[in-house]
N, C-alpha and C. Protein backbone atom coordinates (compact mmCIF):
# COMPACT_ATOMS: atom_id res chain seq x y z
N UNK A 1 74.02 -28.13 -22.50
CA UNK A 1 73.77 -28.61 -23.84
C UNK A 1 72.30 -29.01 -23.96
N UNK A 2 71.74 -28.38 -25.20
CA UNK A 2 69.89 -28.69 -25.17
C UNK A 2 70.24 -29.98 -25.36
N UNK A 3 68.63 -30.59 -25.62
CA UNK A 3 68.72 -32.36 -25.94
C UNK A 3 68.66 -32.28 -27.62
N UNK A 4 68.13 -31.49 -28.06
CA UNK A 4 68.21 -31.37 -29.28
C UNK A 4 69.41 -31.79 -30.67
N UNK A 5 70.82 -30.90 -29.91
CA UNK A 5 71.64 -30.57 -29.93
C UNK A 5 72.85 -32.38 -29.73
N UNK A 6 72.24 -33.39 -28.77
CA UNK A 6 73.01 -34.56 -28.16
C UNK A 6 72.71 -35.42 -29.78
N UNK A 7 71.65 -35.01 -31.11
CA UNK A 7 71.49 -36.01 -31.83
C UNK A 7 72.10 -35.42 -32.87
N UNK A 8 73.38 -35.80 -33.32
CA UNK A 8 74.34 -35.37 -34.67
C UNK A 8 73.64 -36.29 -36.35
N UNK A 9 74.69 -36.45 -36.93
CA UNK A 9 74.61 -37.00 -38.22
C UNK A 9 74.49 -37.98 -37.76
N UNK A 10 75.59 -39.05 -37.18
CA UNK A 10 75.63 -39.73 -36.77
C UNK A 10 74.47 -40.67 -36.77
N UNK A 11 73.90 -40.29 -35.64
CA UNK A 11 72.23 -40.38 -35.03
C UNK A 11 71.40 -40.00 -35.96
N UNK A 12 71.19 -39.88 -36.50
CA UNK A 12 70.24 -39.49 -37.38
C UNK A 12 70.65 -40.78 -38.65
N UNK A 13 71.71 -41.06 -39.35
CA UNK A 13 72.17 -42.09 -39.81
C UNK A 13 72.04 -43.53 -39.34
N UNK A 14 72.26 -43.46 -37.93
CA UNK A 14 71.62 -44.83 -37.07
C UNK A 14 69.94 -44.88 -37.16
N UNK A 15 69.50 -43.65 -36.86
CA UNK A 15 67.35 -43.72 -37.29
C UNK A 15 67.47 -44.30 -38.08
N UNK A 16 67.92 -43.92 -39.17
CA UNK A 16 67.59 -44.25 -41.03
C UNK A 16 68.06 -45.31 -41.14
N UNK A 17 69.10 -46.28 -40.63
CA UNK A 17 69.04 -47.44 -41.12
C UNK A 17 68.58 -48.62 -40.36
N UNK A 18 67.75 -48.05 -38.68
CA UNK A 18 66.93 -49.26 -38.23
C UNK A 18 65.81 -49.37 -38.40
N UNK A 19 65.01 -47.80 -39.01
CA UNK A 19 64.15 -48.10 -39.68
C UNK A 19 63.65 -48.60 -41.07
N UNK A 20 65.14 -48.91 -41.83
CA UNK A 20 65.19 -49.03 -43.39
C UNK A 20 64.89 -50.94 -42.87
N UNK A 21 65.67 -51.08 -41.80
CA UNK A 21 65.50 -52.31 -41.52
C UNK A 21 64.58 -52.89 -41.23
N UNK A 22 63.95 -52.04 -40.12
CA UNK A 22 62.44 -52.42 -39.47
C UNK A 22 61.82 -53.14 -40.47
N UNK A 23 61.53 -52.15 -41.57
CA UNK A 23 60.49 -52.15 -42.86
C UNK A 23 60.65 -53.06 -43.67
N UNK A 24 62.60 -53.20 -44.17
CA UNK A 24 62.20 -54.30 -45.11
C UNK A 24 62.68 -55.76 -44.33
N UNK A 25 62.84 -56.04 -42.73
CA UNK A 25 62.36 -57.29 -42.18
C UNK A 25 60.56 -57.53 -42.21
N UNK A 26 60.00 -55.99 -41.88
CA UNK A 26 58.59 -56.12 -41.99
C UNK A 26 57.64 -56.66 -43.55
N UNK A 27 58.32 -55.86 -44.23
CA UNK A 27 57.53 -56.06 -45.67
C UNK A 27 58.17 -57.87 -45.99
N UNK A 28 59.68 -58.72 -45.91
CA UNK A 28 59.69 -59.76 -45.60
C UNK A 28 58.97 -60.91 -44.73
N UNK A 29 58.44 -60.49 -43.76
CA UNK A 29 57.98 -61.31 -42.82
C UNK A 29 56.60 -61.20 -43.35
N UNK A 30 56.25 -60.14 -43.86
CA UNK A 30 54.84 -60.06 -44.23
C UNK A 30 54.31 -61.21 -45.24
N UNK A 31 55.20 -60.53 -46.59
CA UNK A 31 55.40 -62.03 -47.73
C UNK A 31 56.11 -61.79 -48.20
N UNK A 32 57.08 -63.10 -47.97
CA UNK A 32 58.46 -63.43 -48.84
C UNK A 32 58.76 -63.59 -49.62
N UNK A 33 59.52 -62.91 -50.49
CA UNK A 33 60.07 -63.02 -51.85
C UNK A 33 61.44 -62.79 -51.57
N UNK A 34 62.14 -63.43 -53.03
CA UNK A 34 63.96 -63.50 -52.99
C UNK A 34 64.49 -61.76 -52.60
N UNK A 35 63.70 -60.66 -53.23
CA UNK A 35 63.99 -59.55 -53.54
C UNK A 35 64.08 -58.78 -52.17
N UNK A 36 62.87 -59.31 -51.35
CA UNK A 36 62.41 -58.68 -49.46
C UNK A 36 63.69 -59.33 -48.67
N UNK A 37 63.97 -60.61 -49.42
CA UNK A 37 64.68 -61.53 -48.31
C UNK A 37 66.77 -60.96 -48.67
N UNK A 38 66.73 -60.57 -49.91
CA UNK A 38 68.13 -59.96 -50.37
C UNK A 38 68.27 -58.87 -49.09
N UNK A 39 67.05 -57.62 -49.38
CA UNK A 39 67.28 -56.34 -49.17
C UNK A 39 67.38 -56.75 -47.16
N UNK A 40 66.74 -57.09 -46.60
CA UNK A 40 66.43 -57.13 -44.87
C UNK A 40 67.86 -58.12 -45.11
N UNK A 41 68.55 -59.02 -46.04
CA UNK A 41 69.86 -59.34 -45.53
C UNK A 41 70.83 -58.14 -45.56
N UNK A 42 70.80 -57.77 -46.69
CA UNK A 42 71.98 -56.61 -46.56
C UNK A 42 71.67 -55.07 -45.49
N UNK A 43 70.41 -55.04 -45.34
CA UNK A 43 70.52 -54.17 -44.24
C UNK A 43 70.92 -54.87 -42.89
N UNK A 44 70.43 -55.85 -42.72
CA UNK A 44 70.85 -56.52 -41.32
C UNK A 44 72.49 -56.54 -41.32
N UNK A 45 73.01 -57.00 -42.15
CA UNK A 45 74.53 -56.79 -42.34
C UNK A 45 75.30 -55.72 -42.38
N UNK A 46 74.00 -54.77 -42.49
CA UNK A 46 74.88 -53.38 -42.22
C UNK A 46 74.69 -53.37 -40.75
N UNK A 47 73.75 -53.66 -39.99
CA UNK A 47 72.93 -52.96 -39.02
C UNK A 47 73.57 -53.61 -37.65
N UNK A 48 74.45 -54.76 -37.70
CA UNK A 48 75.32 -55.12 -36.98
C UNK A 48 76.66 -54.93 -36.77
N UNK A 49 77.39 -54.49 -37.92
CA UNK A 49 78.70 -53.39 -37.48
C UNK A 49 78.61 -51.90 -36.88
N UNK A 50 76.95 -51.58 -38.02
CA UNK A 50 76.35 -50.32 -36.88
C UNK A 50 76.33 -50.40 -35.58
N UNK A 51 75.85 -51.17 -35.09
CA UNK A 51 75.22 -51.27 -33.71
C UNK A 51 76.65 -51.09 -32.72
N UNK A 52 77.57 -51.99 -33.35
CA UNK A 52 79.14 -51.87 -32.62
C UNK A 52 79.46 -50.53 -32.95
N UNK A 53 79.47 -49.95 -34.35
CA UNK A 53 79.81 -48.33 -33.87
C UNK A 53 79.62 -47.47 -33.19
N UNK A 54 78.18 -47.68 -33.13
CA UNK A 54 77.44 -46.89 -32.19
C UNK A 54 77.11 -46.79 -31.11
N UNK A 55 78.03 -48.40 -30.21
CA UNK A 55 77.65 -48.85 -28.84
C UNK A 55 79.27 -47.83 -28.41
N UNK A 56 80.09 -48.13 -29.55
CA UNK A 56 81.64 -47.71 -28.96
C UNK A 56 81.54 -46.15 -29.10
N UNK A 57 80.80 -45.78 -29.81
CA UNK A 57 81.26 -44.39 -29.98
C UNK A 57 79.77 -43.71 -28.74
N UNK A 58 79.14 -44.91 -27.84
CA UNK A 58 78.47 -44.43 -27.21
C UNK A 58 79.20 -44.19 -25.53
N UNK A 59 80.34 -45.25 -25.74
CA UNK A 59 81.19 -45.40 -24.90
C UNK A 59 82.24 -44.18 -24.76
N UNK A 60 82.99 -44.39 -25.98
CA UNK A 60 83.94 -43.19 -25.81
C UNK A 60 83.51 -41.79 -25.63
N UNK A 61 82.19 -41.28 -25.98
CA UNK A 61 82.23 -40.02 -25.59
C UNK A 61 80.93 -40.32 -24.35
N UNK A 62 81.11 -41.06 -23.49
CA UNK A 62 79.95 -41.10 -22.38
C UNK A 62 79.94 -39.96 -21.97
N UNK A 63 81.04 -39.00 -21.29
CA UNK A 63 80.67 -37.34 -20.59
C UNK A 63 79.55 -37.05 -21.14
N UNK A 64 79.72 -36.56 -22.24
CA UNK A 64 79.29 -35.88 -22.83
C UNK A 64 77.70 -36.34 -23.17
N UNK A 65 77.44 -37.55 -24.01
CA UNK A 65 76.49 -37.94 -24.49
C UNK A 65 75.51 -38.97 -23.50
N UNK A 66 75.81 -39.17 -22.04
CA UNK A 66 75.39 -39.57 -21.17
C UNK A 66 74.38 -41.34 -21.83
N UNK A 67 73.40 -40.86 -21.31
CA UNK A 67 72.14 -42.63 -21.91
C UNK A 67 72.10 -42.16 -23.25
N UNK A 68 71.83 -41.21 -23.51
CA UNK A 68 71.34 -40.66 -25.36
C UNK A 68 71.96 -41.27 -26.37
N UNK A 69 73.46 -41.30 -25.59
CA UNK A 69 74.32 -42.59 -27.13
C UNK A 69 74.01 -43.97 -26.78
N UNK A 70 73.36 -44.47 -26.05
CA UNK A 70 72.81 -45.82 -26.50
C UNK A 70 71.53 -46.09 -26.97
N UNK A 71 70.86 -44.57 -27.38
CA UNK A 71 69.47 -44.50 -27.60
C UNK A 71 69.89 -45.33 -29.30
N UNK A 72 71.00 -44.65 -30.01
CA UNK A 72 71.18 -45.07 -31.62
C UNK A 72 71.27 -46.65 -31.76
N UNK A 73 72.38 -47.57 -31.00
CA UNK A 73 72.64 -49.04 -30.81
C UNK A 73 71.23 -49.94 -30.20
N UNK A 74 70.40 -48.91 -29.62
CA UNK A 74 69.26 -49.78 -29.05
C UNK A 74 68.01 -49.85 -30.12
N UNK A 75 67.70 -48.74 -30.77
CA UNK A 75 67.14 -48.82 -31.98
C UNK A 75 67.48 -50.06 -33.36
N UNK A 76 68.94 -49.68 -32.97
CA UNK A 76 69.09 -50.38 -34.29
C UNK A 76 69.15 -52.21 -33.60
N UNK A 77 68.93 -52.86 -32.31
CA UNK A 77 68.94 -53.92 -31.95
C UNK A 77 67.50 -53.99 -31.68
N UNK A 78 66.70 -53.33 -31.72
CA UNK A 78 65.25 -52.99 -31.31
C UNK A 78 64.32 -53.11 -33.39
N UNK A 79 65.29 -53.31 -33.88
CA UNK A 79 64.75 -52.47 -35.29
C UNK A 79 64.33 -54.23 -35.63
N UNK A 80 65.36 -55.76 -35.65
CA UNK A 80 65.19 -56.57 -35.76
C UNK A 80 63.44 -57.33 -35.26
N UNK A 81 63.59 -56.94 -33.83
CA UNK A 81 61.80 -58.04 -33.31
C UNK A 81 60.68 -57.00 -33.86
N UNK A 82 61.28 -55.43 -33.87
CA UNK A 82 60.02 -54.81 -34.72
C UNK A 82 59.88 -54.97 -35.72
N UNK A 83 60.60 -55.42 -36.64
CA UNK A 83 60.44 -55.69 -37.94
C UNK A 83 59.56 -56.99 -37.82
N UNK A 84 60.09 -57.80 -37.18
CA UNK A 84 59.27 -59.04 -37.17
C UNK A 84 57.77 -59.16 -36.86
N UNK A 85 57.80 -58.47 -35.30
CA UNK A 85 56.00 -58.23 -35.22
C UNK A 85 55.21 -57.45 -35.95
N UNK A 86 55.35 -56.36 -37.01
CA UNK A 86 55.40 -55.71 -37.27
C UNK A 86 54.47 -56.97 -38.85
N UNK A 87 55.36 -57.08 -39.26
CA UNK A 87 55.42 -58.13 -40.36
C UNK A 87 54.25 -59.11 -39.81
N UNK A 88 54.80 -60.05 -39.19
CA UNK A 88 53.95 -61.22 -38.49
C UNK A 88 52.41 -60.48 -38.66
N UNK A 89 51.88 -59.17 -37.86
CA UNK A 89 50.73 -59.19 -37.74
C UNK A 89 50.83 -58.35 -39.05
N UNK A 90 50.98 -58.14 -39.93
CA UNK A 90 50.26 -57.52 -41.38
C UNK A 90 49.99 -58.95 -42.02
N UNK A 91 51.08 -60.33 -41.91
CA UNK A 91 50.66 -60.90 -42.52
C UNK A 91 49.24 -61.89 -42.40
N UNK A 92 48.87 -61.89 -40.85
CA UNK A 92 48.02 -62.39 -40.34
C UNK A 92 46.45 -61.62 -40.79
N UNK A 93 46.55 -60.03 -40.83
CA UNK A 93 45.59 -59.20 -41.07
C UNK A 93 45.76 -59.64 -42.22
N UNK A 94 46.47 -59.97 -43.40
CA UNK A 94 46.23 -59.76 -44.89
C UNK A 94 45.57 -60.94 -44.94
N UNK A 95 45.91 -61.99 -44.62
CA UNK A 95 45.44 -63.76 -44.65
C UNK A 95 44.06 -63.58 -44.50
N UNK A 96 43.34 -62.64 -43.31
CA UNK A 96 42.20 -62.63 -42.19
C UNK A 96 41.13 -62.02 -43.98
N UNK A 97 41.83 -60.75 -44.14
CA UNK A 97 41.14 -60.06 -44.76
C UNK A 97 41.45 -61.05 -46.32
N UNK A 98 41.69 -61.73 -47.29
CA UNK A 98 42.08 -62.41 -48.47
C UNK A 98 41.26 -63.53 -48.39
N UNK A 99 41.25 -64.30 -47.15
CA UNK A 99 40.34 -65.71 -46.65
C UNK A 99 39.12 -65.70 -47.63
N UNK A 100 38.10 -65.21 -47.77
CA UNK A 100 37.21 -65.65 -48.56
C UNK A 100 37.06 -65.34 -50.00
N UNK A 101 38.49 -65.08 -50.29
CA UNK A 101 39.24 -65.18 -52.00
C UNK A 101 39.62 -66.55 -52.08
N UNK A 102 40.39 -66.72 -50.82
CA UNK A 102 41.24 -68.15 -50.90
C UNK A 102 40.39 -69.02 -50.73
N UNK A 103 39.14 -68.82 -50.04
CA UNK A 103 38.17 -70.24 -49.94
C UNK A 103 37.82 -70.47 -51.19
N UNK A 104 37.29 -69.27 -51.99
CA UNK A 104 36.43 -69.91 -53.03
C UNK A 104 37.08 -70.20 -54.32
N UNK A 105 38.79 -69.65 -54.38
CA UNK A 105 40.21 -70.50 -55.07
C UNK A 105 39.92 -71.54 -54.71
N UNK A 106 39.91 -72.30 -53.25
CA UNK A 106 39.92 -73.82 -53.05
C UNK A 106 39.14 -74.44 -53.19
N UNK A 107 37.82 -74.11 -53.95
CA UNK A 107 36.15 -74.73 -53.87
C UNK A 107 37.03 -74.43 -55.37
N UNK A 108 37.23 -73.65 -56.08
CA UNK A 108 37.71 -73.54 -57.44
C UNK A 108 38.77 -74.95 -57.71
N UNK A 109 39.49 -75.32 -56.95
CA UNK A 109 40.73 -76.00 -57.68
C UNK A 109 40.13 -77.40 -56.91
N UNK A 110 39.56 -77.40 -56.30
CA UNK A 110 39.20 -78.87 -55.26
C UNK A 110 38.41 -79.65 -56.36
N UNK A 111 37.84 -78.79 -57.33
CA UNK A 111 36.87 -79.29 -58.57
C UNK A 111 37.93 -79.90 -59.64
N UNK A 112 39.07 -79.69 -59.71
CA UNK A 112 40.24 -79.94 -60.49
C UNK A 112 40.84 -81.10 -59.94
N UNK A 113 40.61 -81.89 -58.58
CA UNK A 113 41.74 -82.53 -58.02
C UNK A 113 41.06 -84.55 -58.52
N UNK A 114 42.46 -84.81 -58.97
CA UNK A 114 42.33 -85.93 -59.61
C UNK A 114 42.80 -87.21 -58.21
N UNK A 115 41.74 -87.97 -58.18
CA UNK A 115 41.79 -88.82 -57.19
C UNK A 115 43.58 -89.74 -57.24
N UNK A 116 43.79 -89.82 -55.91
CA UNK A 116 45.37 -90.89 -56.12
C UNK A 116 47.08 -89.75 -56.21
N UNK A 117 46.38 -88.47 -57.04
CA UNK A 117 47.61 -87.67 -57.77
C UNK A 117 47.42 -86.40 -57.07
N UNK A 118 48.58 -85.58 -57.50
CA UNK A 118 48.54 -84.26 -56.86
C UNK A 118 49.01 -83.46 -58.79
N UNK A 119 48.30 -82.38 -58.69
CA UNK A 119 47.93 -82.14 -60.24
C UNK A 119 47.96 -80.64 -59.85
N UNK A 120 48.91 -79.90 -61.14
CA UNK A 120 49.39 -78.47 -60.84
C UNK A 120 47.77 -77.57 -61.36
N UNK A 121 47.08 -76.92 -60.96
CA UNK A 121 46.30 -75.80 -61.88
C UNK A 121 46.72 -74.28 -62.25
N UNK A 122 46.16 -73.88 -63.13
CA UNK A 122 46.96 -72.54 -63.41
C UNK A 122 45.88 -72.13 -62.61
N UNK A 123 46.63 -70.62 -62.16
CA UNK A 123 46.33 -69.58 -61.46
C UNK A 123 45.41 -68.69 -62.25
N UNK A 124 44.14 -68.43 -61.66
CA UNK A 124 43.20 -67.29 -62.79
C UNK A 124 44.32 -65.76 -62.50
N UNK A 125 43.90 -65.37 -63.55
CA UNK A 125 44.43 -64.04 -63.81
C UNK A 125 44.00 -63.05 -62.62
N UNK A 126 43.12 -63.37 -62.16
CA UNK A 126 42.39 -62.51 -60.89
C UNK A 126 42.88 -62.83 -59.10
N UNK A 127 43.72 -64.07 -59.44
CA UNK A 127 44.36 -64.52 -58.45
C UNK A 127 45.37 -64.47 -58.14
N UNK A 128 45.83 -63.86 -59.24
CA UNK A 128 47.85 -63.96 -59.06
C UNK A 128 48.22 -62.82 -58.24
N UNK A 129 47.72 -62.36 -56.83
CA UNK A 129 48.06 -61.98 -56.02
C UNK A 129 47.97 -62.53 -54.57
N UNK A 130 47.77 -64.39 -54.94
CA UNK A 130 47.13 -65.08 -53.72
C UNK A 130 48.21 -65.88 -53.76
N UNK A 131 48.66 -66.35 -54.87
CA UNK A 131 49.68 -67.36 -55.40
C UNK A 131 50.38 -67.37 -56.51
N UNK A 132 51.42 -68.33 -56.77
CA UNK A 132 51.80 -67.97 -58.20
C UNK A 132 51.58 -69.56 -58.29
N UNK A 133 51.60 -70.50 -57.79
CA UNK A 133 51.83 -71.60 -58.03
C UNK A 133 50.26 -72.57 -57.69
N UNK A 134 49.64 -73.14 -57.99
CA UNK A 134 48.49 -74.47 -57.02
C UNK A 134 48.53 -75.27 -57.58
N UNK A 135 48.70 -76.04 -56.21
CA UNK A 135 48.63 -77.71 -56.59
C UNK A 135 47.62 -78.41 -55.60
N UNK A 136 47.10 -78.98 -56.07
CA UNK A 136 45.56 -79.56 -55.58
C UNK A 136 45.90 -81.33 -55.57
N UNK A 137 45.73 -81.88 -54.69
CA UNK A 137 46.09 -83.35 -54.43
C UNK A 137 44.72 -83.98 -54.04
N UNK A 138 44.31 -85.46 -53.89
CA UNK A 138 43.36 -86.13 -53.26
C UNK A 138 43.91 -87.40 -52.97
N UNK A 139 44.70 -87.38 -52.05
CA UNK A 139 45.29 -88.57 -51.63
C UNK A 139 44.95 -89.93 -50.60
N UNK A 140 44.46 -90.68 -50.98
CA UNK A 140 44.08 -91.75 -49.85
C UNK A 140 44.26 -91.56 -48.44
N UNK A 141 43.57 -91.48 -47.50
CA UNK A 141 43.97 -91.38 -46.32
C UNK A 141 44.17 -89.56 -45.65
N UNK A 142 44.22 -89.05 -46.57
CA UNK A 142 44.78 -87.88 -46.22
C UNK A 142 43.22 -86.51 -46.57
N UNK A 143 42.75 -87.13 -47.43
CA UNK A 143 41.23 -86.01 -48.43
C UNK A 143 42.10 -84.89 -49.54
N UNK A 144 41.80 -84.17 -49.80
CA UNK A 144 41.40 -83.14 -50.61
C UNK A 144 42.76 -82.32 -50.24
N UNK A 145 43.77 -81.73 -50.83
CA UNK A 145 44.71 -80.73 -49.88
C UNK A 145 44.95 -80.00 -51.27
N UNK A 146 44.92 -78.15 -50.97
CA UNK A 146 45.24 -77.17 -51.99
C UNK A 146 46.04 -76.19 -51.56
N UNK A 147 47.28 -76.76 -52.29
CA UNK A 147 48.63 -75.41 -51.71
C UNK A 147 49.00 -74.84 -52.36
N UNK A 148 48.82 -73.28 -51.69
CA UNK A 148 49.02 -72.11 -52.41
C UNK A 148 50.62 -71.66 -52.43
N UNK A 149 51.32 -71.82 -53.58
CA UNK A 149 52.34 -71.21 -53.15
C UNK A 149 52.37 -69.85 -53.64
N UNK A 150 52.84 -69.40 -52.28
CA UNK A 150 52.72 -67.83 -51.76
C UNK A 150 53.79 -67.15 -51.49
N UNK A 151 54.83 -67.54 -51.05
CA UNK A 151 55.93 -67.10 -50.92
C UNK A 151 57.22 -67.17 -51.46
N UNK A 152 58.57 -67.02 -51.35
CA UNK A 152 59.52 -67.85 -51.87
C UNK A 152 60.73 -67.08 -50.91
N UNK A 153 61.87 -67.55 -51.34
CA UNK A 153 63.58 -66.86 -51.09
C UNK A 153 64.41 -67.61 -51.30
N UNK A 154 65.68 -67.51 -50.84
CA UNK A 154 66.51 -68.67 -51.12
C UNK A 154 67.25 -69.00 -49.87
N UNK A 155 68.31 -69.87 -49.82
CA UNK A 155 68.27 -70.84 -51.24
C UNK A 155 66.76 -71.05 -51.10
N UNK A 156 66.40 -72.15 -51.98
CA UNK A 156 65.04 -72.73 -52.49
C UNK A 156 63.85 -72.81 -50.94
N UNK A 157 63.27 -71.84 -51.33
CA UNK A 157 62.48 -71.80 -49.52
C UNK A 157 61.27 -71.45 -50.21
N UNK A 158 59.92 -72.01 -49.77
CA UNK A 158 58.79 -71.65 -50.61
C UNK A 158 57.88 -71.22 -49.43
N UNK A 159 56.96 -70.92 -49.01
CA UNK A 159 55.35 -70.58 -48.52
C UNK A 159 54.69 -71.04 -49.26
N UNK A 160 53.79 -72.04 -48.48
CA UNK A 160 52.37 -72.58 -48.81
C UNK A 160 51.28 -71.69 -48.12
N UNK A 161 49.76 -71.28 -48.63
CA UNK A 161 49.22 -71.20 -47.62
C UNK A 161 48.23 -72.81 -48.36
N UNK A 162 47.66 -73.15 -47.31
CA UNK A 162 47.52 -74.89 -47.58
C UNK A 162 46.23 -74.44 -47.15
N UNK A 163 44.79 -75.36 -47.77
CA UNK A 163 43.73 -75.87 -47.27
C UNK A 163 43.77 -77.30 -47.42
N UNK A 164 43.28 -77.96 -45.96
CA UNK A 164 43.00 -78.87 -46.15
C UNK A 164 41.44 -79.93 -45.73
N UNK A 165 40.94 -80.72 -46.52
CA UNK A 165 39.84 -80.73 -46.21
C UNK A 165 39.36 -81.47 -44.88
N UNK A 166 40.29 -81.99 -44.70
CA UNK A 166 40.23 -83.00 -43.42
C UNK A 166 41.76 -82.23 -42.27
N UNK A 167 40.82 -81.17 -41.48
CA UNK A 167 42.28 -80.29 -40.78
C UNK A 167 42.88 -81.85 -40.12
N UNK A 168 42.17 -82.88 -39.22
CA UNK A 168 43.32 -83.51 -38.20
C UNK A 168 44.01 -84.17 -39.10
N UNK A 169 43.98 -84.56 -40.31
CA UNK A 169 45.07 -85.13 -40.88
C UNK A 169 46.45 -84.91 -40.95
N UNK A 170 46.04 -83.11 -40.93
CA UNK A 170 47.88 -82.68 -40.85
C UNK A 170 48.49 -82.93 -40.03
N UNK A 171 48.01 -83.42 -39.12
CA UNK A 171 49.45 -84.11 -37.98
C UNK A 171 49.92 -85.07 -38.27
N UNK A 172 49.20 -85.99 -39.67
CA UNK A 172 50.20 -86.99 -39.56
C UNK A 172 51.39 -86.66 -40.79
N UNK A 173 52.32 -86.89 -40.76
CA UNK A 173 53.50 -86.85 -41.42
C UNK A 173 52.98 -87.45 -43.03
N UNK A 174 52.30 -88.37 -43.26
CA UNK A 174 52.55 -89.01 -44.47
C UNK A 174 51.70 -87.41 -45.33
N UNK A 175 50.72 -87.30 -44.16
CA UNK A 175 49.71 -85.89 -45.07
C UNK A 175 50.32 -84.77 -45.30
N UNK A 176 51.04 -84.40 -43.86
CA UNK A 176 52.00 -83.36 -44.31
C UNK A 176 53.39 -82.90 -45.36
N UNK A 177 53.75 -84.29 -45.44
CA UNK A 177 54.82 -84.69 -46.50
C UNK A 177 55.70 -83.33 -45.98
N UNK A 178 56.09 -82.31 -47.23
CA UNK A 178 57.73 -81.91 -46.71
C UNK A 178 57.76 -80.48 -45.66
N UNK A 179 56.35 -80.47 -45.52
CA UNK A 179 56.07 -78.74 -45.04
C UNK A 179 56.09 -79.26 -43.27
N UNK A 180 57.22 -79.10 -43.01
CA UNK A 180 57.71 -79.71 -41.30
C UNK A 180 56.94 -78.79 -40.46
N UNK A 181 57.49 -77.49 -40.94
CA UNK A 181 57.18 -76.20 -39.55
C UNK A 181 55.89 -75.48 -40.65
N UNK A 182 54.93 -74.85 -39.84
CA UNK A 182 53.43 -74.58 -40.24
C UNK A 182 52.59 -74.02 -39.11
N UNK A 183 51.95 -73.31 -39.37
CA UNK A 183 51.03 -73.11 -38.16
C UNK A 183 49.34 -72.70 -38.73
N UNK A 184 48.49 -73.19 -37.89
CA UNK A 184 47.08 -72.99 -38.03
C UNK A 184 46.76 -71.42 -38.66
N UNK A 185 45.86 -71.19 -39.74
CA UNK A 185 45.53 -69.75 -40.05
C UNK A 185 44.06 -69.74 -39.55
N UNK A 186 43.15 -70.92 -40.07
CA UNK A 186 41.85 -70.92 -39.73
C UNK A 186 41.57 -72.43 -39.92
N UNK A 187 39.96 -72.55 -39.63
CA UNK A 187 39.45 -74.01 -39.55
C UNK A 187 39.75 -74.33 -41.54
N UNK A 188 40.49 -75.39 -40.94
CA UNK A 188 41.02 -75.85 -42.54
C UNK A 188 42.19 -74.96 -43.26
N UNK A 189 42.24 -74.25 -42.59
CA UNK A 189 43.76 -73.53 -43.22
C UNK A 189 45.16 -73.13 -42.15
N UNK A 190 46.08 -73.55 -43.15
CA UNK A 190 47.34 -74.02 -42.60
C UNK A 190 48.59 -72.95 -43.52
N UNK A 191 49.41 -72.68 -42.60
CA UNK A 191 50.78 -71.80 -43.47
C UNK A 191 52.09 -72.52 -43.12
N UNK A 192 52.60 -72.78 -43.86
CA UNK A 192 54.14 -73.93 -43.95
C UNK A 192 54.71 -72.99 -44.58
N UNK A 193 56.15 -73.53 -44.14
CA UNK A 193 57.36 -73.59 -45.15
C UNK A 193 58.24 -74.73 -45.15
N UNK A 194 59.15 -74.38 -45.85
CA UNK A 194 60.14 -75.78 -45.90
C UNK A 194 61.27 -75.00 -45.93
């Protein structure tokens, strides 16, 4: 039997839906919206009764289909962390390459921020691909902080990307307020969620 010949419908049906997955865990992880975060659920929900079809039906015909039938179940368990790194570094390249949009948004809205309060600004028309949401604060103890909200899904889950003017402040809790988990993007910039 050629090797050609060992990949049916089947297999070819298992490709197509760990890469449908790959992509939309990737285009999710990249930036989140309700719509990225629906579609990578319902493929993942497919992609785990798959994986059992395709481990058993790699089983029952072993003669025949030797390692090649676990090539379909390993893809599609392989399709999950690629989606993720995959994602992870587009979103890091997009941040890298956007950064000196977002600085001069935050030299833009830092001019807006009312001492004591945290105060919503609208988004310029030229920006509403950075954020949909900013809120610009100047809080005692804490300086200057401008969060971009950038992301969303549900239930209620948002992305900040955050500048702040004083970075060691964010370790303390009162500065960070509700954005728990976060990680460094650059000097003065920070990415949370809640």
């Amino acid at each position: 039997m050629s090797a050609t010949r060992r990949f049916g419908v089947a297999d070819l049906v298992a490709f197509a839906l760990a890469a449908a997955t790959a992509c939309s865990i990737a285009a999710f992880a990249m930036h989140p919206s309700a719509v990225r975060q629906f579609v990578s659920m319902g493929l993942f929900l497919l992609l785990l009764p798959g994986a059992l079809f395709w481990l058993a039906r790699a089983v029952r015909h072993w003669s025949r289909l030797r390692m090649w039938g676990l090539l379909a179940p390993a893809l599609l368990v392989a399709a999950i962390p690629l989606g993720l790194e995959v994602g992870q570094g587009l979103r890091s390249w997009r941040f890298e390459r956007d950064l000196p949009r977002y600085q001069a948004l935050a030299n833009w809205a830092l001019r807006r921020a009312v001492a004591g309060e945290s105060v919503r600004v609208p988004v310029p028309p030229e920006a509403g691909d950075l954020a949909h949401v900013i809120w610009v604060g100047d809080r005692p103890g804490c300086g200057k902080i401008v969060d971009f909200y950038w992301g969303l899904g549900f239930p209620v889950k948002h992305t900040v990307r955050r500048y702040v003017e004083i970075p060691a402040m964010i370790e303390d809790d009162a500065c960070r307020g509700d954005w728990a988990r976060g990680i460094r993007r650059a000097e003065h910039w920070f990415e949370a969620s809640d």
